[in-house]
Every structure is written in structure tokens, then in C-alpha cells.
C-alpha atoms as a PDB file:
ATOM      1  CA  UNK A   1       0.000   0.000   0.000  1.00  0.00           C
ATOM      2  CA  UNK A   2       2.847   2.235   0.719  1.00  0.00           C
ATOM      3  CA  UNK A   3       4.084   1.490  -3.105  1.00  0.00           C
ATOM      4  CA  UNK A   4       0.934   3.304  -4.328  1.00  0.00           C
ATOM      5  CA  UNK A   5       1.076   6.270  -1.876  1.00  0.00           C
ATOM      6  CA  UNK A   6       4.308   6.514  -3.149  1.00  0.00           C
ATOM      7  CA  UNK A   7       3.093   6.650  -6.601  1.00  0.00           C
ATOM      8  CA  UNK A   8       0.636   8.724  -6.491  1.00  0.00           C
ATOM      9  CA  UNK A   9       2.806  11.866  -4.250  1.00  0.00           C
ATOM     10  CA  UNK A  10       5.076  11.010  -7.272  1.00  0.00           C
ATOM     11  CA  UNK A  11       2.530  11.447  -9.752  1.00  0.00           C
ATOM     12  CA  UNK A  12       1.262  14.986  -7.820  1.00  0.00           C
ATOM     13  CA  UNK A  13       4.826  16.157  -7.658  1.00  0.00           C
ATOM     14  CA  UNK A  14       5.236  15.980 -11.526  1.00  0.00           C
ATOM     15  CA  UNK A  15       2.140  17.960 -11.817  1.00  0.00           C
ATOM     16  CA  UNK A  16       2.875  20.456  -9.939  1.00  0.00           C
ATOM     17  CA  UNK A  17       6.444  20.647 -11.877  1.00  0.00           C
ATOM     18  CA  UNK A  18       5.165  21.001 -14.969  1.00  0.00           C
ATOM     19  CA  UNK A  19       2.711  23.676 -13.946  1.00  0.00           C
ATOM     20  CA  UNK A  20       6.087  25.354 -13.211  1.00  0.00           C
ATOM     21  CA  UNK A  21       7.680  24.411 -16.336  1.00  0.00           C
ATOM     22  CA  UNK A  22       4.939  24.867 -19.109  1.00  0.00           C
ATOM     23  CA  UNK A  23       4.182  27.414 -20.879  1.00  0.00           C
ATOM     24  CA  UNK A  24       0.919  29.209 -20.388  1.00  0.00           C
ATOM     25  CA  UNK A  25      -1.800  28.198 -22.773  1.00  0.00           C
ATOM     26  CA  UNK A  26      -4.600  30.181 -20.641  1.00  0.00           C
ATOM     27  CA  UNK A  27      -5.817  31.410 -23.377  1.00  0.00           C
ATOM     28  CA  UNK A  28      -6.995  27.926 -24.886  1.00  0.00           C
ATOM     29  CA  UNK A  29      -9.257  28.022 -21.913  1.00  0.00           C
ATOM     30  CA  UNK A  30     -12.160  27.696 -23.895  1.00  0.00           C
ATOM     31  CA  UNK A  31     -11.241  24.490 -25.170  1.00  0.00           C
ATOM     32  CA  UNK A  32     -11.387  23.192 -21.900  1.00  0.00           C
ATOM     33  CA  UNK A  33      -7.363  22.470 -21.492  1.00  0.00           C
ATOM     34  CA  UNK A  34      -6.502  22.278 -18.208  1.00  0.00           C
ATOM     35  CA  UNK A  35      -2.466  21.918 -17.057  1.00  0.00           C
ATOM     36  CA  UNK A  36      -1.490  17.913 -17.403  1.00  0.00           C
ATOM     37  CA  UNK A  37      -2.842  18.539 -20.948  1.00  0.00           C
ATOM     38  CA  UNK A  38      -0.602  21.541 -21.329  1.00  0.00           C
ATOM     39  CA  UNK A  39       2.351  19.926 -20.497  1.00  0.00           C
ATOM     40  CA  UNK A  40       1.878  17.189 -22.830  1.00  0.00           C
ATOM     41  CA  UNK A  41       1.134  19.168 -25.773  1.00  0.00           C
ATOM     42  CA  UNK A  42       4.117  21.277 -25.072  1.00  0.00           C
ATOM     43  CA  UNK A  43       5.928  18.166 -25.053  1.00  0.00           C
ATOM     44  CA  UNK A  44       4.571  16.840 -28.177  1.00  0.00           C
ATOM     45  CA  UNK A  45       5.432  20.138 -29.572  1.00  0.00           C
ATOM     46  CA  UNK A  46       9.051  19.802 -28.995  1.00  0.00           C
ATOM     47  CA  UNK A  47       9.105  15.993 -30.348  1.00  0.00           C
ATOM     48  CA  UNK A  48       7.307  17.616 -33.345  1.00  0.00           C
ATOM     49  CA  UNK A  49      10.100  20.266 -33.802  1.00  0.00           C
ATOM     50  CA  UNK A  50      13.086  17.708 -33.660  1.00  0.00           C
ATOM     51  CA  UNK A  51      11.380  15.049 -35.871  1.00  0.00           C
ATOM     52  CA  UNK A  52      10.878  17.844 -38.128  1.00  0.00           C
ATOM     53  CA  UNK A  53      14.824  19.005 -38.433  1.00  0.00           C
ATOM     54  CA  UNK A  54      15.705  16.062 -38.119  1.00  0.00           C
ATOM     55  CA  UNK A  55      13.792  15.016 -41.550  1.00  0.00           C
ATOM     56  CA  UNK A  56      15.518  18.425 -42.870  1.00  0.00           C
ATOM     57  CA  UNK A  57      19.047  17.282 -42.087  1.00  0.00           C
ATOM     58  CA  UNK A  58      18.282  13.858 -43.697  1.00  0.00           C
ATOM     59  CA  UNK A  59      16.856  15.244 -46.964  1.00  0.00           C
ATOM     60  CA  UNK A  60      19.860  17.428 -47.020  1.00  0.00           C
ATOM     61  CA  UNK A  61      22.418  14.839 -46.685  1.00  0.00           C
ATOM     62  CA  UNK A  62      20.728  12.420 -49.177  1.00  0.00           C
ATOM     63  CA  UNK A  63      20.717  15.826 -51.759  1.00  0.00           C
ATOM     64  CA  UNK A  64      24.331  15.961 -50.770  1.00  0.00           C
ATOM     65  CA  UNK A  65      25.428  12.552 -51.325  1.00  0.00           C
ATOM     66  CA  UNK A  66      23.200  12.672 -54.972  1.00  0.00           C
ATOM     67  CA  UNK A  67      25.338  15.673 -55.908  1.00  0.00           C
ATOM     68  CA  UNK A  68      28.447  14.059 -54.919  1.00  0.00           C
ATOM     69  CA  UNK A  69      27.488  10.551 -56.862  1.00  0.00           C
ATOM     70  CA  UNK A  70      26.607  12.758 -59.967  1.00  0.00           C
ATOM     71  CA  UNK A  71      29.657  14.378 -59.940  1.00  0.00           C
ATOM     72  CA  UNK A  72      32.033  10.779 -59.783  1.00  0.00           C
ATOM     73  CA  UNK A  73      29.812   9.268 -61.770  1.00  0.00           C
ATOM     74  CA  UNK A  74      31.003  12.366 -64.766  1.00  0.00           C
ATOM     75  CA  UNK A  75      34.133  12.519 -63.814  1.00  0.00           C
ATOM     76  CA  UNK A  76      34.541   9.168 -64.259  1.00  0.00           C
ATOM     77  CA  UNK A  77      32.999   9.008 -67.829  1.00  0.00           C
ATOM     78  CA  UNK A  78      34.788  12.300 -68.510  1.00  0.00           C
ATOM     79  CA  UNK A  79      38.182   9.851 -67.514  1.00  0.00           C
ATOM     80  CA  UNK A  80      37.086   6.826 -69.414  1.00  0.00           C
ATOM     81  CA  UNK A  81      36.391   8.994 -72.852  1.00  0.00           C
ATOM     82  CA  UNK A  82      39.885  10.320 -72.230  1.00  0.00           C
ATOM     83  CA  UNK A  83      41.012   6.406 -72.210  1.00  0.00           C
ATOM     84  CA  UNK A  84      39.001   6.116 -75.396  1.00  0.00           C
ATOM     85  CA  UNK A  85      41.043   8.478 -77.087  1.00  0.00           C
ATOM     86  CA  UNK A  86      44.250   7.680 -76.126  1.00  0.00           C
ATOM     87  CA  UNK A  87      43.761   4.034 -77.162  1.00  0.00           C
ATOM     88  CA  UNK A  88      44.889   0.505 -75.730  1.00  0.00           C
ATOM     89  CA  UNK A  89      48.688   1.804 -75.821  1.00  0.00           C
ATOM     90  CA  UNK A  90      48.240   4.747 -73.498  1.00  0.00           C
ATOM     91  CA  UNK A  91      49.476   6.982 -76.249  1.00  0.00           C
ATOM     92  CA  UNK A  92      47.236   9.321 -78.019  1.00  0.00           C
ATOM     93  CA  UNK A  93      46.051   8.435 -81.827  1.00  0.00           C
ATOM     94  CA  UNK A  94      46.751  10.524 -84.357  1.00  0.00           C
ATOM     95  CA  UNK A  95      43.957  11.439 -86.768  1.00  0.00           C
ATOM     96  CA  UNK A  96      44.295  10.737 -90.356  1.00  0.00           C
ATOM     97  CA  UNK A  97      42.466  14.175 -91.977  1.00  0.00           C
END
């Protein structure tokens, strides 16, 4: 019995912290909000807000490491037309005009 006393002073102490630590959403009064609600959806805000740069940074590394493909990918044809013309020898071939 103790355990749940325990648990429940718990429980009323982190209510009473996070009507320290939210921010004030009095005004969404109307929509019946009341402060264990507030907490949460400040919390869910701030999950929101780090999924969402996180998704940024993860696009931006993919675009990144596109570019960076695209860019071996031509130099390396760029290098093996350059082989092309020099022929099987390594020398270059001379053009009969």
C-alpha cells in the first residue's frame, strides 16, 4: 500500500512541476485544457520540432550525397572517354584528316 502512496505523491509532484515548467496556454481556456494537458502538448510540440529538423538534415544529406554521386559518376565518364582516345597503348592516336 505504501508502493501506491508513493506513486501517487510522485505522480502529484510531476504535476505540480510542470505547472512550473509549461508554458501558459490560458488562453486555450475555452477548449477546456486544463495543465497535465498543457504539459503534454508542449511536449509533443518539442518531439514535433526535432522530428521535423531532423527530416531536414536527412533530406539534405541524401541531396548531398546525390550531388556528390553525380559528380564521380562524370568525372569518371569524362576519364574513361579520355582512355578512349588515347587508345589501348596509353598513347594518343593521331587522326588521319
Amino acid at each position: 500500500m505504501e508502493s501506491v502512496r508513493q506513486w501517487f505523491q510522485d505522480w502529484s509532484d510531476a504535476c505540480e512541476y510542470a505547472k512550473e515548467c509549461a508554458p501558459d496556454f490560458s488562453f486555450l481556456s475555452s477548449f477546456t485544457l486544463r495543465e497535465p494537458y498543457t504539459a503534454l502538448l508542449s511536449i509533443l510540440g518539442a518531439c514535433w520540432l526535432l522530428w521535423a529538423f531532423n527530416e531536414r538534415s536527412i533530406r539534405r544529406s541524401a541531396a548531398a550525397l546525390r550531388r556528390q554521386m553525380a559528380q564521380s559518376a562524370a568525372l569518371s565518364g569524362a576519364r574513361d572517354a579520355l582512355q578512349e582516345m588515347k587508345g589501348p597503348t596509353g598513347k594518343e592516336e593521331k587522326l588521319a584528316a
